[in-house]
Protein backbone atom coordinates (compact mmCIF):
# COMPACT_ATOMS: atom_id res chain seq x y z
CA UNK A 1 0.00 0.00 0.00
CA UNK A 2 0.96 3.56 -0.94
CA UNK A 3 -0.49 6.60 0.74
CA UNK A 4 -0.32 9.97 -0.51
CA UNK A 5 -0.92 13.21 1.12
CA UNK A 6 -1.80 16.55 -0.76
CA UNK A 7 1.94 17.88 -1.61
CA UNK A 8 4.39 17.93 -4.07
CA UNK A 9 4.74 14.49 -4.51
CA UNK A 10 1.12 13.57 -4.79
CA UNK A 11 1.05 16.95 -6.91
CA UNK A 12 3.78 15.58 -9.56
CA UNK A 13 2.36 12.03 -9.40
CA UNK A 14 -1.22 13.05 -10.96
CA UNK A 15 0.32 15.03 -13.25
CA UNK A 16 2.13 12.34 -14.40
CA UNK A 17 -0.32 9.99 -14.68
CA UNK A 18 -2.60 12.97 -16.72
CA UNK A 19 0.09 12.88 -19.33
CA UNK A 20 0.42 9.23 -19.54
CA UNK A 21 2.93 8.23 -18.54
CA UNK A 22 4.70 4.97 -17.13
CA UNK A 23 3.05 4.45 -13.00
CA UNK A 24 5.89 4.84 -11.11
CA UNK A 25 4.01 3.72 -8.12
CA UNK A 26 2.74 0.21 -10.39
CA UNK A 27 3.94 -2.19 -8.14
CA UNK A 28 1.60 -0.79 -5.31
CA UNK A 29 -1.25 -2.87 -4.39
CA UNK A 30 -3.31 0.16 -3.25
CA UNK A 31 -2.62 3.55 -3.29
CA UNK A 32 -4.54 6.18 -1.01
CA UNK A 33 -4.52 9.66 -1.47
CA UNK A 34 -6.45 12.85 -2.20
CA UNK A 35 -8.63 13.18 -4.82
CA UNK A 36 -7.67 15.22 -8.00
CA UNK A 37 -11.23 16.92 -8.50
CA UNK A 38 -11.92 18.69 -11.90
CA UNK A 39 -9.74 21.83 -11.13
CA UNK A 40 -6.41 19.31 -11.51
CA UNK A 41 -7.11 19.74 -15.61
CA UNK A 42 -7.43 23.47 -15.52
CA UNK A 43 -4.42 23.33 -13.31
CA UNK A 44 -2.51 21.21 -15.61
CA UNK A 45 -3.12 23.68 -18.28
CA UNK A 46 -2.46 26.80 -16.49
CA UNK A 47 1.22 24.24 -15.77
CA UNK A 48 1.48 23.66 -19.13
CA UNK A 49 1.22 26.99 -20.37
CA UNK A 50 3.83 28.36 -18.78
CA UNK A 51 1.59 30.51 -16.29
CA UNK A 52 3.32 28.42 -12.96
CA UNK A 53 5.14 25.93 -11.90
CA UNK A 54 4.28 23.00 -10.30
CA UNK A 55 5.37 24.71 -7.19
CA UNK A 56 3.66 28.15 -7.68
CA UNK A 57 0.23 26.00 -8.71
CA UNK A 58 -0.13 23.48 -6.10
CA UNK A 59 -1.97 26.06 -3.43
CA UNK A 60 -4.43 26.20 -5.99
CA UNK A 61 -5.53 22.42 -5.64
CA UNK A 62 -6.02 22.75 -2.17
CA UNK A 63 -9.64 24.02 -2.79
CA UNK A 64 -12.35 21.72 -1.91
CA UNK A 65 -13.15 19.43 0.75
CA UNK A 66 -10.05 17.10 1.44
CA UNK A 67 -12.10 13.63 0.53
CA UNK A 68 -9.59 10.56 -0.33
CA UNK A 69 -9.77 7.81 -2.65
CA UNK A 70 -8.55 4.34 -2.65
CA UNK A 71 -7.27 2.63 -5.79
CA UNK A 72 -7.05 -1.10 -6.25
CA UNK A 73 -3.99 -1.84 -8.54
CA UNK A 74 -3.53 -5.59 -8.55
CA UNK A 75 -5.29 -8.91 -8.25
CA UNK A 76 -3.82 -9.76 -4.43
CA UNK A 77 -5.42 -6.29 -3.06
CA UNK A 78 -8.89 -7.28 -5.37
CA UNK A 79 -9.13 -10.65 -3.95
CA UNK A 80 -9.29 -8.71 -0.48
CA UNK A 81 -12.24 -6.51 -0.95
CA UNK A 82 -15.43 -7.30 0.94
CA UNK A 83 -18.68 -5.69 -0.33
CA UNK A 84 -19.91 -3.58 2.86
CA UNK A 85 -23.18 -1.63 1.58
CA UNK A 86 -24.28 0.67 -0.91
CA UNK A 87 -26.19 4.05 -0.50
CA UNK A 88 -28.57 5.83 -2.90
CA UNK A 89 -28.34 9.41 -2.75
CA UNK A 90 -31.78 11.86 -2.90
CA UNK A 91 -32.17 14.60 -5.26
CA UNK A 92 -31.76 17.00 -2.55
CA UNK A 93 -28.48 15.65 -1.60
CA UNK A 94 -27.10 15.46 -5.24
CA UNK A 95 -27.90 19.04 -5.74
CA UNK A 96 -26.47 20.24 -2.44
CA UNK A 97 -23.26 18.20 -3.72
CA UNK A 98 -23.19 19.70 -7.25
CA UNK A 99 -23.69 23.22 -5.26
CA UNK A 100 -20.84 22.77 -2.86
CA UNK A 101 -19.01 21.39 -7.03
CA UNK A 102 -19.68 25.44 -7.62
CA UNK A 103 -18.09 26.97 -4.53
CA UNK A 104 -15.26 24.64 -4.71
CA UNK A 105 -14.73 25.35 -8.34
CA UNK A 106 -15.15 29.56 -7.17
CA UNK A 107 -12.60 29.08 -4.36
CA UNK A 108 -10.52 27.64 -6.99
CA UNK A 109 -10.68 30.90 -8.98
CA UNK A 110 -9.90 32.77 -6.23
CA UNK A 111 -7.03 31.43 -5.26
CA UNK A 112 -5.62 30.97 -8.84
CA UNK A 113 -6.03 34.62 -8.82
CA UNK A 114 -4.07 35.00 -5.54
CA UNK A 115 -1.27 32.79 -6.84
CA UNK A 116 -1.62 35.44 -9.79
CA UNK A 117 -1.74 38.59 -8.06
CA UNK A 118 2.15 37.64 -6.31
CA UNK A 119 3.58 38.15 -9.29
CA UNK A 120 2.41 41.25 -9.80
């Protein structure tokens, strides 16, 4: 098992695995970490643009809740799983998620605009 926290290293490893290349971390059975929500693409761009570095840009994929995710990368860590229970979510509760999706992507914004304003 691998765990990852929300820093450089778990920073440079999504980006690598965004522009496909080799897993470094393939012989891990699991890997835990944060998840990259939908702000690690416009990040990646705003990276590959020549806007920041990876350094400059990672405050700005600390917006959002801090939710982890667990991947299962081989057959031994598969074979281990135990179904537990499902949940089906209400329409009230998938809106109030794809509202808090909104502020998260806004306090994105803002602090790419932050990062931006220290150069200036």
């Amino acid at each position: 098992m691998h765990r990852l926290e929300r820093n450089t290293i778990w920073f440079d490893y999504i980006f690598t695995n965004r522009a496909g290349r080799p897993d470094r971390l393939m012989e891990a059975d699991v890997i835990i970490g944060p998840i990259a929500n939908d702000t690690i693409y416009e990040t990646y761009g705003i990276i590959t643009s020549g806007y920041l570095s990876r350094v400059e840009a990672l405050p700005c994929c600390g917006s959002g809740r801090p939710m982890n995710k667990l991947v299962v990368k081989s057959e031994k860590a598969l074979r281990r799983l135990k179904w537990v229970s499902s949940t089906v979510l209400t329409e009230a509760q998938v809106k109030a998620n794809q509202e808090q999706l909104i502020k998260e992507q806004a306090a994105y914004q803002t602090r790419f605009a932050d990062v931006m304003a220290g150069f200036g």
